[in-house]
N, C-alpha and C. Protein backbone atom coordinates (compact mmCIF):
# COMPACT_ATOMS: atom_id res chain seq x y z
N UNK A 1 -11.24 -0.55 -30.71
CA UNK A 1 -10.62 -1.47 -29.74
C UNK A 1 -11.65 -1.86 -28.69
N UNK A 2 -11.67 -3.52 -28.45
CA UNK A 2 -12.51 -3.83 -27.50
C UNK A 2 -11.76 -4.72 -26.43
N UNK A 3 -12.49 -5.10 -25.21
CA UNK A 3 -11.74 -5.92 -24.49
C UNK A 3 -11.40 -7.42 -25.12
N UNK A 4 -12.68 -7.76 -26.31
CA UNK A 4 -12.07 -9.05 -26.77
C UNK A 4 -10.85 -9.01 -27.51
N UNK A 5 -10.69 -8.23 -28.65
CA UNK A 5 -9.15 -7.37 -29.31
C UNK A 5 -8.09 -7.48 -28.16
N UNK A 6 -7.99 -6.30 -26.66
CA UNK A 6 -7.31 -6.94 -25.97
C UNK A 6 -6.80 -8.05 -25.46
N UNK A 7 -8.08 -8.69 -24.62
CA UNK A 7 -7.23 -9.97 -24.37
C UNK A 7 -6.86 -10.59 -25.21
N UNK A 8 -7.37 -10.89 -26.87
CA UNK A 8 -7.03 -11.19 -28.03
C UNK A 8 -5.28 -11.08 -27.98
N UNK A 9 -4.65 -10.01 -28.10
CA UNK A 9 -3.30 -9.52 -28.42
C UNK A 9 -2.85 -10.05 -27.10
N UNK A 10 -2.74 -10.23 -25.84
CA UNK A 10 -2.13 -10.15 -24.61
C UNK A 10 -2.21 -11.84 -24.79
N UNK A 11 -2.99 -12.84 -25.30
CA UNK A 11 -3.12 -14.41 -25.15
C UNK A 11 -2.26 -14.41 -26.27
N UNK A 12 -2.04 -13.77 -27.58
CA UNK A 12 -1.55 -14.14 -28.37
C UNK A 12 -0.08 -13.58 -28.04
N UNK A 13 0.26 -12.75 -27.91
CA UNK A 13 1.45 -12.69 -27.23
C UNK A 13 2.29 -13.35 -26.34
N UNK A 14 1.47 -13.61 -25.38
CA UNK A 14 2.00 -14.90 -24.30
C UNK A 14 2.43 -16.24 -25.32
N UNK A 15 1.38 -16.59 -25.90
CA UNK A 15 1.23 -17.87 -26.96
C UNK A 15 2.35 -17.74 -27.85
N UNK A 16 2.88 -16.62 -28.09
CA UNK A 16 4.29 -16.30 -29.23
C UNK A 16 5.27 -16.78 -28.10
N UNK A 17 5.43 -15.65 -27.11
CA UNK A 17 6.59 -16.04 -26.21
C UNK A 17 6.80 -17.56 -25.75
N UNK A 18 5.83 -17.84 -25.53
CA UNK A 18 5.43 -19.61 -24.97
C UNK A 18 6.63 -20.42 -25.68
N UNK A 19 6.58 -20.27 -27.19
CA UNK A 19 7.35 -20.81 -28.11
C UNK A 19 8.39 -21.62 -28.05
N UNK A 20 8.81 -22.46 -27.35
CA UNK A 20 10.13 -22.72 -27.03
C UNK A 20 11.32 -23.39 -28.44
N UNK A 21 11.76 -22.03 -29.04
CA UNK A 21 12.22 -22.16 -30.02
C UNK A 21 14.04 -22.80 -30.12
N UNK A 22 14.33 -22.37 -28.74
CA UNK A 22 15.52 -23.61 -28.65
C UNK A 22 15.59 -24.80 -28.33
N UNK A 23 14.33 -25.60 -27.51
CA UNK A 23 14.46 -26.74 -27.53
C UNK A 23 13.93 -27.37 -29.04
N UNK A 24 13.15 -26.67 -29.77
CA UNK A 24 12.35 -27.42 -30.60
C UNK A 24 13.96 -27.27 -31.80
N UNK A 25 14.73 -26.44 -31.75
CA UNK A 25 15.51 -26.31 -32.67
C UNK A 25 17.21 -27.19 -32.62
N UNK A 26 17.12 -27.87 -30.91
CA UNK A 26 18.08 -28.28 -30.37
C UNK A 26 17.44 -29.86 -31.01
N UNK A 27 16.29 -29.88 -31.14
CA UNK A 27 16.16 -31.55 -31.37
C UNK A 27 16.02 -31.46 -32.79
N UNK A 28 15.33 -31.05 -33.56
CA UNK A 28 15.67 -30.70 -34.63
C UNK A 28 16.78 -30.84 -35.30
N UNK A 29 18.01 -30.14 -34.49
CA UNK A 29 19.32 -30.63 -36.06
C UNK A 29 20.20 -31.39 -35.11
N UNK A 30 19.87 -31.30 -34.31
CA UNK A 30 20.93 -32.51 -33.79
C UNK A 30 20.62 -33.44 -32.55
N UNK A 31 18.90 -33.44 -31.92
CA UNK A 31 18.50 -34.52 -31.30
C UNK A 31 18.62 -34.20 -29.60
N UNK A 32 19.15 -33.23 -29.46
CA UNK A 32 19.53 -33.40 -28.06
C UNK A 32 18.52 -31.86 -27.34
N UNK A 33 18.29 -32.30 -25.77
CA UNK A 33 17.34 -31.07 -25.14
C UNK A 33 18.05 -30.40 -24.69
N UNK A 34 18.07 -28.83 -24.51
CA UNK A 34 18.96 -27.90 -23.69
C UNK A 34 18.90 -28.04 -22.25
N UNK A 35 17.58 -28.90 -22.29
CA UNK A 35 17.04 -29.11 -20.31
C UNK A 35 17.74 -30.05 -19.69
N UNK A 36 18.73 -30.97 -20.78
CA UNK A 36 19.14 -31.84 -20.39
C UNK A 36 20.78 -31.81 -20.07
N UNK A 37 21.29 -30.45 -20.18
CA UNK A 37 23.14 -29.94 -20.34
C UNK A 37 23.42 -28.83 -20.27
N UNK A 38 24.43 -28.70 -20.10
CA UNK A 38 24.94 -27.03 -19.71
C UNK A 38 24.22 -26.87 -18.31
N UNK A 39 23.53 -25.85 -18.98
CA UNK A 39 23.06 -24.69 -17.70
C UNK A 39 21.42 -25.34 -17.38
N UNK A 40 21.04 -26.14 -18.72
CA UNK A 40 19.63 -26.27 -18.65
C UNK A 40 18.87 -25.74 -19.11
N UNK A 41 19.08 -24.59 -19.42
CA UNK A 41 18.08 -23.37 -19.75
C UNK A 41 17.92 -23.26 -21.33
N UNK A 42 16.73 -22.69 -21.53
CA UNK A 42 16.08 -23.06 -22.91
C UNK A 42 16.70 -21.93 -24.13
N UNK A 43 17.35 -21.25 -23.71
CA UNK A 43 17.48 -19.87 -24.50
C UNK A 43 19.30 -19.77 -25.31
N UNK A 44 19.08 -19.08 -25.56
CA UNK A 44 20.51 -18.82 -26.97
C UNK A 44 21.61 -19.30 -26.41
N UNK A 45 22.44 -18.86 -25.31
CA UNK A 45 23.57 -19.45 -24.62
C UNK A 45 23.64 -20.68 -24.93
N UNK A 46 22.23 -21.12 -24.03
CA UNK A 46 22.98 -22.49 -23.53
C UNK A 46 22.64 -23.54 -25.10
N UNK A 47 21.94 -23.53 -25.96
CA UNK A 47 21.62 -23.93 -26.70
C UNK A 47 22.82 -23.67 -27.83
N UNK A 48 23.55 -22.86 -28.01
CA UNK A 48 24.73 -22.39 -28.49
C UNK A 48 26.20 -23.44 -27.89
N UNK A 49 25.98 -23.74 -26.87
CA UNK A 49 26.51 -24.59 -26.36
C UNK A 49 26.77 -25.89 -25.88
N UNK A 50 25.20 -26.48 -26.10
CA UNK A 50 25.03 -27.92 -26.40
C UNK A 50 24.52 -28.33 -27.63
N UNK A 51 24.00 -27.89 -28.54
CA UNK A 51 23.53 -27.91 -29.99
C UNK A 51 24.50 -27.13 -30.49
N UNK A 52 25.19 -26.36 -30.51
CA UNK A 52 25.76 -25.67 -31.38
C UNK A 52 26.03 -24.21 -32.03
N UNK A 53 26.56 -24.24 -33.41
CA UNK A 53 26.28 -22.47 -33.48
C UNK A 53 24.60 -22.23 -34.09
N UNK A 54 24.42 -23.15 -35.29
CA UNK A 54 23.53 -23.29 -35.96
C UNK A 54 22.23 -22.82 -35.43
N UNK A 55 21.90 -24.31 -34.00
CA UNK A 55 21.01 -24.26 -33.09
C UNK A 55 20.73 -22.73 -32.58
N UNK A 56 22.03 -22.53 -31.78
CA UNK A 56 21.92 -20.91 -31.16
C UNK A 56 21.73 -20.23 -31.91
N UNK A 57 22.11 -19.42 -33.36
CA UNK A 57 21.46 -18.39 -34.03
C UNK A 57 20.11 -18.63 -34.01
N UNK A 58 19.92 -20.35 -34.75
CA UNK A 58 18.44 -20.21 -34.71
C UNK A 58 16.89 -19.99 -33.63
N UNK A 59 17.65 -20.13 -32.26
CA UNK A 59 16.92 -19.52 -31.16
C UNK A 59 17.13 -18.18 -30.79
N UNK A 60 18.19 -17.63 -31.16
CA UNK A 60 18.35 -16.19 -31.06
C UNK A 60 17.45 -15.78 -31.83
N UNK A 61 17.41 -15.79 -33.06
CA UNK A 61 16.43 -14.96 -34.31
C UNK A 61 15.07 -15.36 -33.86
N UNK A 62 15.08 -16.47 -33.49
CA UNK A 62 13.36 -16.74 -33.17
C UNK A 62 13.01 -16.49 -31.88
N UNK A 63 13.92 -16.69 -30.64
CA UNK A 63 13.36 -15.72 -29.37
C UNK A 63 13.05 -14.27 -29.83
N UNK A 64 13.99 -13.46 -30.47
CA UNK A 64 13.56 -12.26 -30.47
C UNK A 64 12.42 -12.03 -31.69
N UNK A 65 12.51 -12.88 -32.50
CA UNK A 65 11.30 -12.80 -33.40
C UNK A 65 10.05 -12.64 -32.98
N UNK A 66 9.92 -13.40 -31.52
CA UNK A 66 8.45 -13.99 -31.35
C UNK A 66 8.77 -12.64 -30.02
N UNK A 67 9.25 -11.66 -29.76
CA UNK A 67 9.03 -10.91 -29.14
C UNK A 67 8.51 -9.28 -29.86
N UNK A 68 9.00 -9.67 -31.01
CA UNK A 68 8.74 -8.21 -31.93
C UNK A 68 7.33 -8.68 -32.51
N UNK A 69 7.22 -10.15 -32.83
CA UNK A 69 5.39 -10.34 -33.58
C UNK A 69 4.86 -10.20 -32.47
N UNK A 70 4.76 -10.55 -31.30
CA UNK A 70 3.77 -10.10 -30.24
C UNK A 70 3.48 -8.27 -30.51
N UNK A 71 4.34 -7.97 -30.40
CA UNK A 71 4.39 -6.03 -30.28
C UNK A 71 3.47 -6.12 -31.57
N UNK A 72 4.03 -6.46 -32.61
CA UNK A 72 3.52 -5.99 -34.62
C UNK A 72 2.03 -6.30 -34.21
N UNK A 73 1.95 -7.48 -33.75
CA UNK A 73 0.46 -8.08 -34.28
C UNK A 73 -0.46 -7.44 -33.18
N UNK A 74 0.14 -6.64 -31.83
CA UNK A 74 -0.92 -5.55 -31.39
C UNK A 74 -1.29 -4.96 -31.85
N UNK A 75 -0.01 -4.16 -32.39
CA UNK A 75 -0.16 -2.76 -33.25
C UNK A 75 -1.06 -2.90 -34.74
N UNK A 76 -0.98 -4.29 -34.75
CA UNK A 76 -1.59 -4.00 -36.31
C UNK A 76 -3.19 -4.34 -35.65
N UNK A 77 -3.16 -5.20 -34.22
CA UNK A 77 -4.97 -5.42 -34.59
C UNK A 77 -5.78 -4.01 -33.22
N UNK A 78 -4.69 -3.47 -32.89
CA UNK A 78 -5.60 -2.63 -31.86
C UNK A 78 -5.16 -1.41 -32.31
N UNK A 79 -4.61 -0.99 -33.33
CA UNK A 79 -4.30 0.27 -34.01
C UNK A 79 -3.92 1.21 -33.49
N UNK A 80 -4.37 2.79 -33.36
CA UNK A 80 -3.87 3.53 -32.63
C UNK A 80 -4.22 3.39 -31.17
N UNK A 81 -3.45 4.43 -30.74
CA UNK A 81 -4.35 4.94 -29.19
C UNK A 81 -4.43 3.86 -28.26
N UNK A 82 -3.23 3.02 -28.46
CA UNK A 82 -3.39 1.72 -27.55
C UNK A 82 -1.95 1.44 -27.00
N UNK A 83 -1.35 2.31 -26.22
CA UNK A 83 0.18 1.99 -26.07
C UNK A 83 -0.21 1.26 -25.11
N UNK A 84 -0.62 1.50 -23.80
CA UNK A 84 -0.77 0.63 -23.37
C UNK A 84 -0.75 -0.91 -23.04
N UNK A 85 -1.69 -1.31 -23.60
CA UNK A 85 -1.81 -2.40 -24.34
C UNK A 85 -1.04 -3.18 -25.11
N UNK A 86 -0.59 -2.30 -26.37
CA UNK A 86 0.83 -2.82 -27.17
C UNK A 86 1.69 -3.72 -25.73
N UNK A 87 2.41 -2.49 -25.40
CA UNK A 87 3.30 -2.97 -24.57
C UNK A 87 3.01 -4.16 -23.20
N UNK A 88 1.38 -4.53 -22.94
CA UNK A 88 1.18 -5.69 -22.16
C UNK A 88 1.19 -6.69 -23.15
N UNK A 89 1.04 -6.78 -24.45
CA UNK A 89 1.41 -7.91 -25.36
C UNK A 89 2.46 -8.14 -25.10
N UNK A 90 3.59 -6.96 -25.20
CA UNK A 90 5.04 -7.39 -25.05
C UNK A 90 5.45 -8.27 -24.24
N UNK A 91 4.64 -7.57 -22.82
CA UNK A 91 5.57 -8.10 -21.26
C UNK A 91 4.83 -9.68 -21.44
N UNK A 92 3.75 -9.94 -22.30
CA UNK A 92 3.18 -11.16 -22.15
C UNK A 92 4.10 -12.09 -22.45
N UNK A 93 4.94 -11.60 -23.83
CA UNK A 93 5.06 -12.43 -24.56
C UNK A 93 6.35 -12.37 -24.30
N UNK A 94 6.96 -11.82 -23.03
CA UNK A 94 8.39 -12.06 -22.22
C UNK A 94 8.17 -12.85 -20.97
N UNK A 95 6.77 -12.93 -20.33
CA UNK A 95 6.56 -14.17 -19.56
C UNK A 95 5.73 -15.63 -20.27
N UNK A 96 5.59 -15.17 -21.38
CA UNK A 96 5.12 -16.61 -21.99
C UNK A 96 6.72 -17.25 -22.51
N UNK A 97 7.97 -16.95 -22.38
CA UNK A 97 8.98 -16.98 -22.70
C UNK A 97 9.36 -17.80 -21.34
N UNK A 98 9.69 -17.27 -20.01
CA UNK A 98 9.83 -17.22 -19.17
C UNK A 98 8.89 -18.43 -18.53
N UNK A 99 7.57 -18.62 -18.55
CA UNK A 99 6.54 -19.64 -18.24
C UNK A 99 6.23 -19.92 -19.18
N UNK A 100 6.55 -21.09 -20.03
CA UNK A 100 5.91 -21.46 -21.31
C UNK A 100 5.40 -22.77 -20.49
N UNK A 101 3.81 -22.47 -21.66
CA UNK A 101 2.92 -23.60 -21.09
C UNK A 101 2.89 -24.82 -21.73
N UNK A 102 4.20 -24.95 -22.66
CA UNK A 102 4.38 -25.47 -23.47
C UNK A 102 6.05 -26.35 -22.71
N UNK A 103 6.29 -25.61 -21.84
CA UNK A 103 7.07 -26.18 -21.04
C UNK A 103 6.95 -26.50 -19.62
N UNK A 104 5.11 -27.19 -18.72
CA UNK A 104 5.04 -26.85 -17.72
C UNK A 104 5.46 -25.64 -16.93
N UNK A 105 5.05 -24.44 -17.06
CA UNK A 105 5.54 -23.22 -16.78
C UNK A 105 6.65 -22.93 -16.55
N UNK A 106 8.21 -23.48 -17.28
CA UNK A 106 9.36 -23.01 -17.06
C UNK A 106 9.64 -22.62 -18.53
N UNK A 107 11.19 -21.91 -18.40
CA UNK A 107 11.39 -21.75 -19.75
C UNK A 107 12.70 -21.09 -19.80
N UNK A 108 13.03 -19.71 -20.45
CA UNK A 108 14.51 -19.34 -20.09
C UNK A 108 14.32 -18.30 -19.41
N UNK A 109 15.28 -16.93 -19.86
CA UNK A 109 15.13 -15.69 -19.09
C UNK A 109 15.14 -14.68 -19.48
N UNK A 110 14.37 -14.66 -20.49
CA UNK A 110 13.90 -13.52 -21.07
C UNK A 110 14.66 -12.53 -22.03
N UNK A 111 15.77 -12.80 -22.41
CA UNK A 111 16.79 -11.45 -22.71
C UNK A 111 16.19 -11.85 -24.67
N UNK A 112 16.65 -12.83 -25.10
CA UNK A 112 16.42 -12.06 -26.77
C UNK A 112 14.87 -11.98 -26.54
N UNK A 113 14.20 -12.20 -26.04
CA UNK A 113 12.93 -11.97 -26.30
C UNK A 113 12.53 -10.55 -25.93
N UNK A 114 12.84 -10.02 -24.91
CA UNK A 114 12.70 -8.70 -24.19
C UNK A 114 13.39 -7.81 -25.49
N UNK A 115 14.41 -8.25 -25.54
CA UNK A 115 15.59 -7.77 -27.11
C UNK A 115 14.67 -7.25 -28.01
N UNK A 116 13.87 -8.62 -28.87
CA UNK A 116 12.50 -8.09 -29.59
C UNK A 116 11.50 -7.16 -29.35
N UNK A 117 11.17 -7.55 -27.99
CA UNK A 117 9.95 -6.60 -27.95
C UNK A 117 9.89 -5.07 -28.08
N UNK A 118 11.51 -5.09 -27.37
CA UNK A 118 12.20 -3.37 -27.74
C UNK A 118 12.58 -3.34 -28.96
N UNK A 119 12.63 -3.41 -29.65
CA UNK A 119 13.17 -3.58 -30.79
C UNK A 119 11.75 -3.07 -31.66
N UNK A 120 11.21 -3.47 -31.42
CA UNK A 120 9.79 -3.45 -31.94
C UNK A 120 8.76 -2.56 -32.16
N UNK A 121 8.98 -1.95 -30.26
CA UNK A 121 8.57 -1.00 -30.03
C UNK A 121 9.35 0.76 -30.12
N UNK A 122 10.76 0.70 -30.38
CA UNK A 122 10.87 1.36 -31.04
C UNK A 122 12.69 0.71 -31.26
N UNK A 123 12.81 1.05 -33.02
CA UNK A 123 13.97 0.28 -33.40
C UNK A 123 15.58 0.98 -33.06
N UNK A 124 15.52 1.98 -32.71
CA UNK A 124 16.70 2.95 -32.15
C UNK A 124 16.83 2.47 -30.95
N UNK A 125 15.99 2.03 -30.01
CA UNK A 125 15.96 1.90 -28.75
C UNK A 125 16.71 0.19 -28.97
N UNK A 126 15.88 -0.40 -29.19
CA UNK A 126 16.31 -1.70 -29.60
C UNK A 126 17.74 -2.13 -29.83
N UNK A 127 18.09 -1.08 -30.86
CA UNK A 127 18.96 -1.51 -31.67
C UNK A 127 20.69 -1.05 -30.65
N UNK A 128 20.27 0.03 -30.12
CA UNK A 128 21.09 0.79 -28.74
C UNK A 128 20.83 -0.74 -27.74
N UNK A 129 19.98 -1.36 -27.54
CA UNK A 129 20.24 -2.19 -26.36
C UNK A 129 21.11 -3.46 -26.97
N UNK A 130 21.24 -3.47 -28.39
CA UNK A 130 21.07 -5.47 -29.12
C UNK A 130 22.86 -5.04 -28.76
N UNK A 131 23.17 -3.57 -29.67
CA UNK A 131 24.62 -3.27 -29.50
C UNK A 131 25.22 -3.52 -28.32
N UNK A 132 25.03 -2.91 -27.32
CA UNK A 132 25.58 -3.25 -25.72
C UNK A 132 25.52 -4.53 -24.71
N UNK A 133 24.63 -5.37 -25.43
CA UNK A 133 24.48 -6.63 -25.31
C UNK A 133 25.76 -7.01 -26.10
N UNK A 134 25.59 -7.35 -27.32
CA UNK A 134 26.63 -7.85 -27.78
C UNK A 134 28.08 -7.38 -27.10
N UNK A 135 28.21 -6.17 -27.26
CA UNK A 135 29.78 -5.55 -27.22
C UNK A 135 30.47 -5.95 -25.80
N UNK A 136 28.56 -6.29 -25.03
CA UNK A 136 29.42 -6.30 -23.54
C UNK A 136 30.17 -7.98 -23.53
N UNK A 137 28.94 -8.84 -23.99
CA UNK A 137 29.13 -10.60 -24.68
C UNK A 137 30.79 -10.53 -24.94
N UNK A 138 31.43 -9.65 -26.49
CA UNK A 138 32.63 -9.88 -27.02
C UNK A 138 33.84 -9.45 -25.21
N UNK A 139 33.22 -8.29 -25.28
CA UNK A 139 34.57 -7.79 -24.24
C UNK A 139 34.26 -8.63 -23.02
N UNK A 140 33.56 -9.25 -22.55
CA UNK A 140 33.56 -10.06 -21.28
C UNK A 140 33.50 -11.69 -21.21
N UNK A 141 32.94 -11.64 -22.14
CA UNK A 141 32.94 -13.66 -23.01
C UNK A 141 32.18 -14.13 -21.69
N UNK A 142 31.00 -13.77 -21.31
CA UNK A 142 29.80 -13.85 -20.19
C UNK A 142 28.92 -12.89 -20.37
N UNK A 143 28.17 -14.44 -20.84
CA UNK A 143 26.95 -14.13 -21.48
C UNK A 143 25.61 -13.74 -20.05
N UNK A 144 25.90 -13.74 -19.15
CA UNK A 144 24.87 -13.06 -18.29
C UNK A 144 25.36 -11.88 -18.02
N UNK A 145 26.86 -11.24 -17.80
CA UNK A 145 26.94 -10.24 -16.89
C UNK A 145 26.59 -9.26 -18.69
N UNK A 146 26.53 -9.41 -19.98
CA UNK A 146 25.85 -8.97 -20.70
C UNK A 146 24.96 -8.91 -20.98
N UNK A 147 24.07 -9.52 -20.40
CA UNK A 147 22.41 -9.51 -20.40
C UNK A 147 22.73 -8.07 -19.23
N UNK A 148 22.87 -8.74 -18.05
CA UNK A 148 22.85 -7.53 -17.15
C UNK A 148 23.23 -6.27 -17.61
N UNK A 149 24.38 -5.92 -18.22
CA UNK A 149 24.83 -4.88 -18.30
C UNK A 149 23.80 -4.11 -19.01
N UNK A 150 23.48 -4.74 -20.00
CA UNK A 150 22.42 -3.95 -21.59
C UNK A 150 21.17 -3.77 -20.64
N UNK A 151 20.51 -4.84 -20.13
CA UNK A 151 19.40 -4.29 -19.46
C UNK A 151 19.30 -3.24 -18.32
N UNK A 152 20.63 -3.45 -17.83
CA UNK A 152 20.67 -2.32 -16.54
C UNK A 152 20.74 -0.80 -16.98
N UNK A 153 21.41 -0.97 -19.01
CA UNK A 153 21.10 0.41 -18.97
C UNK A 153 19.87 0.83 -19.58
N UNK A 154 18.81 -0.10 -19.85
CA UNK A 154 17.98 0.17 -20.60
C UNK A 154 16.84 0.83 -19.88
N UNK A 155 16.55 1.56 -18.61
CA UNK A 155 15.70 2.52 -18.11
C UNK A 155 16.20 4.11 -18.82
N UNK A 156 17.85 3.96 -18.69
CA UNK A 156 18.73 5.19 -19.17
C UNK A 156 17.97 5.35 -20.63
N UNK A 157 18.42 4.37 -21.47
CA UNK A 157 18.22 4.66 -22.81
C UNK A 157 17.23 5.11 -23.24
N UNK A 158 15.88 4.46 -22.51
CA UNK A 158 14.43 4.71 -22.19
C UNK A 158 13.84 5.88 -22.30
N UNK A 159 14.54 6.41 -20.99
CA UNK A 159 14.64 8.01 -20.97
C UNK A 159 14.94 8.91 -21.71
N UNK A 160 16.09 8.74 -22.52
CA UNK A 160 16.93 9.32 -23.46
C UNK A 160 15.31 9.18 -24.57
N UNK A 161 14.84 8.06 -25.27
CA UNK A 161 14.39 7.75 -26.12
C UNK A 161 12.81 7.92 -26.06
N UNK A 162 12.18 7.46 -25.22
CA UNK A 162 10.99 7.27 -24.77
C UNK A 162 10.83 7.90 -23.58
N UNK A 163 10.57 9.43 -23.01
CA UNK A 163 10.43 9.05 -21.98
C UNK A 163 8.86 9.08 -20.97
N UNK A 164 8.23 8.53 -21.67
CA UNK A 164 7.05 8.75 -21.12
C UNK A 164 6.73 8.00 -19.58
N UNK A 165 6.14 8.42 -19.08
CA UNK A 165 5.85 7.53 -17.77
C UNK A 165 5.69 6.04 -17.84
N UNK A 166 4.49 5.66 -18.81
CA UNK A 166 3.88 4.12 -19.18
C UNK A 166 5.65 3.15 -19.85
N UNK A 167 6.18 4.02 -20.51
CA UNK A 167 7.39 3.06 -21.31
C UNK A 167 8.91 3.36 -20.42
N UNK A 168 8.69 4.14 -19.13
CA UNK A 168 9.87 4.05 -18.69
C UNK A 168 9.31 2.74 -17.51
N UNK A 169 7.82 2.96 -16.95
CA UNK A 169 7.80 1.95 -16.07
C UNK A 169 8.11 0.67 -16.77
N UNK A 170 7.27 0.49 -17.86
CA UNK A 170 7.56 -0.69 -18.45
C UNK A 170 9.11 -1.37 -19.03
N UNK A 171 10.38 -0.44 -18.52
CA UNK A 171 11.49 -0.86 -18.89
C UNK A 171 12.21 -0.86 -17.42
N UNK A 172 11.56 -0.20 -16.59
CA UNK A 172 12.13 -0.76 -15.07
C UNK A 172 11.63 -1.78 -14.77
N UNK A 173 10.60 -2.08 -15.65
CA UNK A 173 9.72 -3.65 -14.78
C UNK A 173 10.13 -4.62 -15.43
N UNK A 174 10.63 -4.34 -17.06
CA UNK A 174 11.78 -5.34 -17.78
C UNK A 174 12.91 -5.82 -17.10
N UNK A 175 13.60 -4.53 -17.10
CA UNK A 175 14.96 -5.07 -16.10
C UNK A 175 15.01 -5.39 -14.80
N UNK A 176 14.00 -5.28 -14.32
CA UNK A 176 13.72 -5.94 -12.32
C UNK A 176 13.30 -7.93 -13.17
N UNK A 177 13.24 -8.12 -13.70
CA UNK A 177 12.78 -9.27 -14.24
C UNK A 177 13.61 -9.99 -14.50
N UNK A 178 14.21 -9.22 -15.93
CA UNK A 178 15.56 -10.06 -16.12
C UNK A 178 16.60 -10.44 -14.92
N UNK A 179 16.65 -9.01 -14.02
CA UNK A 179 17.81 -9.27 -12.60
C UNK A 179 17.14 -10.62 -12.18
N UNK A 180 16.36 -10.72 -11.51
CA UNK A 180 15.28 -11.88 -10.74
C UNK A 180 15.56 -12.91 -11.52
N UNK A 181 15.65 -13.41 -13.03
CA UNK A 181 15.81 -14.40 -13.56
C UNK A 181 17.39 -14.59 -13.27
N UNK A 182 18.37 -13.63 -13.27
CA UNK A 182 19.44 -14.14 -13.16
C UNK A 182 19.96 -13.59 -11.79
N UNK A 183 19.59 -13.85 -10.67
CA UNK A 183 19.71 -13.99 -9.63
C UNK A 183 20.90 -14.91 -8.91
N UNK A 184 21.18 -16.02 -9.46
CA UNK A 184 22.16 -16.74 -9.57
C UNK A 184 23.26 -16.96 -10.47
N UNK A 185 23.20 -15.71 -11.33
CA UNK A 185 24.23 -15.85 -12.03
C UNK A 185 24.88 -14.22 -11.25
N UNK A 186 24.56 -13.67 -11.19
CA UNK A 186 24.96 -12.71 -10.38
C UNK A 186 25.56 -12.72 -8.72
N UNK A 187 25.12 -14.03 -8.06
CA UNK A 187 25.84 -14.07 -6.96
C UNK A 187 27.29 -15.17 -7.70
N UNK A 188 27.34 -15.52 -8.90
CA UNK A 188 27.96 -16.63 -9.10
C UNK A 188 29.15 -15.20 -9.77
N UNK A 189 28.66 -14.53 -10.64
CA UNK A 189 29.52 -13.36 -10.81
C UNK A 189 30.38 -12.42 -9.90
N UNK A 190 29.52 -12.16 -8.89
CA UNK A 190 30.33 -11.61 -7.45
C UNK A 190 31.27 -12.55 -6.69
N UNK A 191 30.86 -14.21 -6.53
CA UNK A 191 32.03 -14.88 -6.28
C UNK A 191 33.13 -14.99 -7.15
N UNK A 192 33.02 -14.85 -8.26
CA UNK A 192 34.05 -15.35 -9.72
C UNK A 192 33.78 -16.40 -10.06
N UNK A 193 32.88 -17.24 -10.00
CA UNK A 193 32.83 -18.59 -10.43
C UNK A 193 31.71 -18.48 -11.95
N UNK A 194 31.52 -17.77 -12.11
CA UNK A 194 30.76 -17.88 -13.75
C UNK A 194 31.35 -18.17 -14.60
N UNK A 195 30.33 -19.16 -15.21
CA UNK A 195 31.30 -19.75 -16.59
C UNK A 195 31.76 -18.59 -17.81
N UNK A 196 33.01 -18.66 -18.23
CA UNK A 196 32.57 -17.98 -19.45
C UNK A 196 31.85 -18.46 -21.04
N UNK A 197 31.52 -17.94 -21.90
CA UNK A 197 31.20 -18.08 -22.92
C UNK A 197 32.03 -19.12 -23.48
N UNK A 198 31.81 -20.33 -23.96
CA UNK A 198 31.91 -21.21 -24.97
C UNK A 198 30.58 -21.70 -25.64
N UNK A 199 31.20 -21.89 -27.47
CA UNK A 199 30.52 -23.12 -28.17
C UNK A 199 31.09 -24.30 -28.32
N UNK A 200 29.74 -24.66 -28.59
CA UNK A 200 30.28 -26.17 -28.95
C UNK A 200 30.02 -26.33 -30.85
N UNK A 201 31.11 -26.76 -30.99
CA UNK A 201 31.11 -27.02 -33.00
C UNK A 201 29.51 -27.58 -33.55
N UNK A 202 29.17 -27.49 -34.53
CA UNK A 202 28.01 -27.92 -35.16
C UNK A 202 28.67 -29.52 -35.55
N UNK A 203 27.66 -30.20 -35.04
CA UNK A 203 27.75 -31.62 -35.48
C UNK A 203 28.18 -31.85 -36.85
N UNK A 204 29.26 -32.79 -37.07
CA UNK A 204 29.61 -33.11 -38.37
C UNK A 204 30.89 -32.19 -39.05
């Protein structure tokens, strides 16, 4: 492992997250931008809701896709003895999500992508956060106060799973992120005014 290998994995990671796989998938099958309705925002919700179901799976699977190849393609080019590292690919490739340069530095807020990168980095852990995401999604039909919930417990799970110093900081510095991105959906939750969960039908 060298510093070019590093920054290698940490640019290419960002460059995965960058991806903006719901707008490119919102114009794609049915023409229309997520920046332009709903909430605005580039990520599974809202794209689920102005494109459709179609659209939304297909930014779900590919936000979190491009959060687990950031993690793989560390691990496979800086090999062992590099947790470290691994995991700054990750956080890259949850602010290349977040600042895509591919979107004048905006983008969505991180949750299937963060989804991936745990997922990635280890699949029990992952798979404990994708569940409580969802379950919280069905029982609350609000899709942020389930981002919140899954990430708020994911220092817990951390612990339970991982608990090393480097991967618990790196899951308190996940979820201080995600809160910060949804900052306004959380004072909008404490008033009661959050939307709940709807789709909109697939064209045709």
């Amino acid at each position: 492992m060298n510093a070019l290998e590093v920054l290698g994995v940490i640019t290419l990671g960002y460059l995965l997250g960058a991806i903006p796989v719901g707008v490119l998938a919102s114009r794609w099958l049915v023409g229309v931008d997520p920046r332009e309705g709903g909430s605005r925002n580039v990520g599974f919700t809202n794209v689920l809701r102005v494109a459709g179901t179609t659209a939304g799976v297909i930014t779900l699977i590919g936000d979190m896709g491009k959060g687990a190849a950031a993690v793989v393609a560390a691990q496979v080019i800086l090999r062992s003895g590099s947790e470290d590292w691994v995991l700054a690919a990750g956080g890259a490739a949850i602010l290349g999500h977040l600042f895509s340069v591919f979107l004048r530095l905006k983008g969505g807020k991180g949750v299937a992508t963060a989804l991936g990168v745990f997922f990635a980095l280890d699949p029990i852990l992952g798979a404990s956060l994708v569940l409580i995401w969802l379950s919280s999604a069905v029982l609350w039909r609000t899709s942020s106060l389930a981002a919140i919930v899954a990430f708020g417990s994911l220092p817990v799970i951390t612990w339970i799973r991982q608990p090393r110093p480097l991967m618990l900081a790196f899951a308190v510095g996940v979820t201080a992120l995600i809160a910060y991105r949804h900052a306004a959906n959380i004072r909008r939750l404490l008033a009661g005014t959050e939307p709940k969960f709807r789709v909109r039908p697939n064209p045709g």
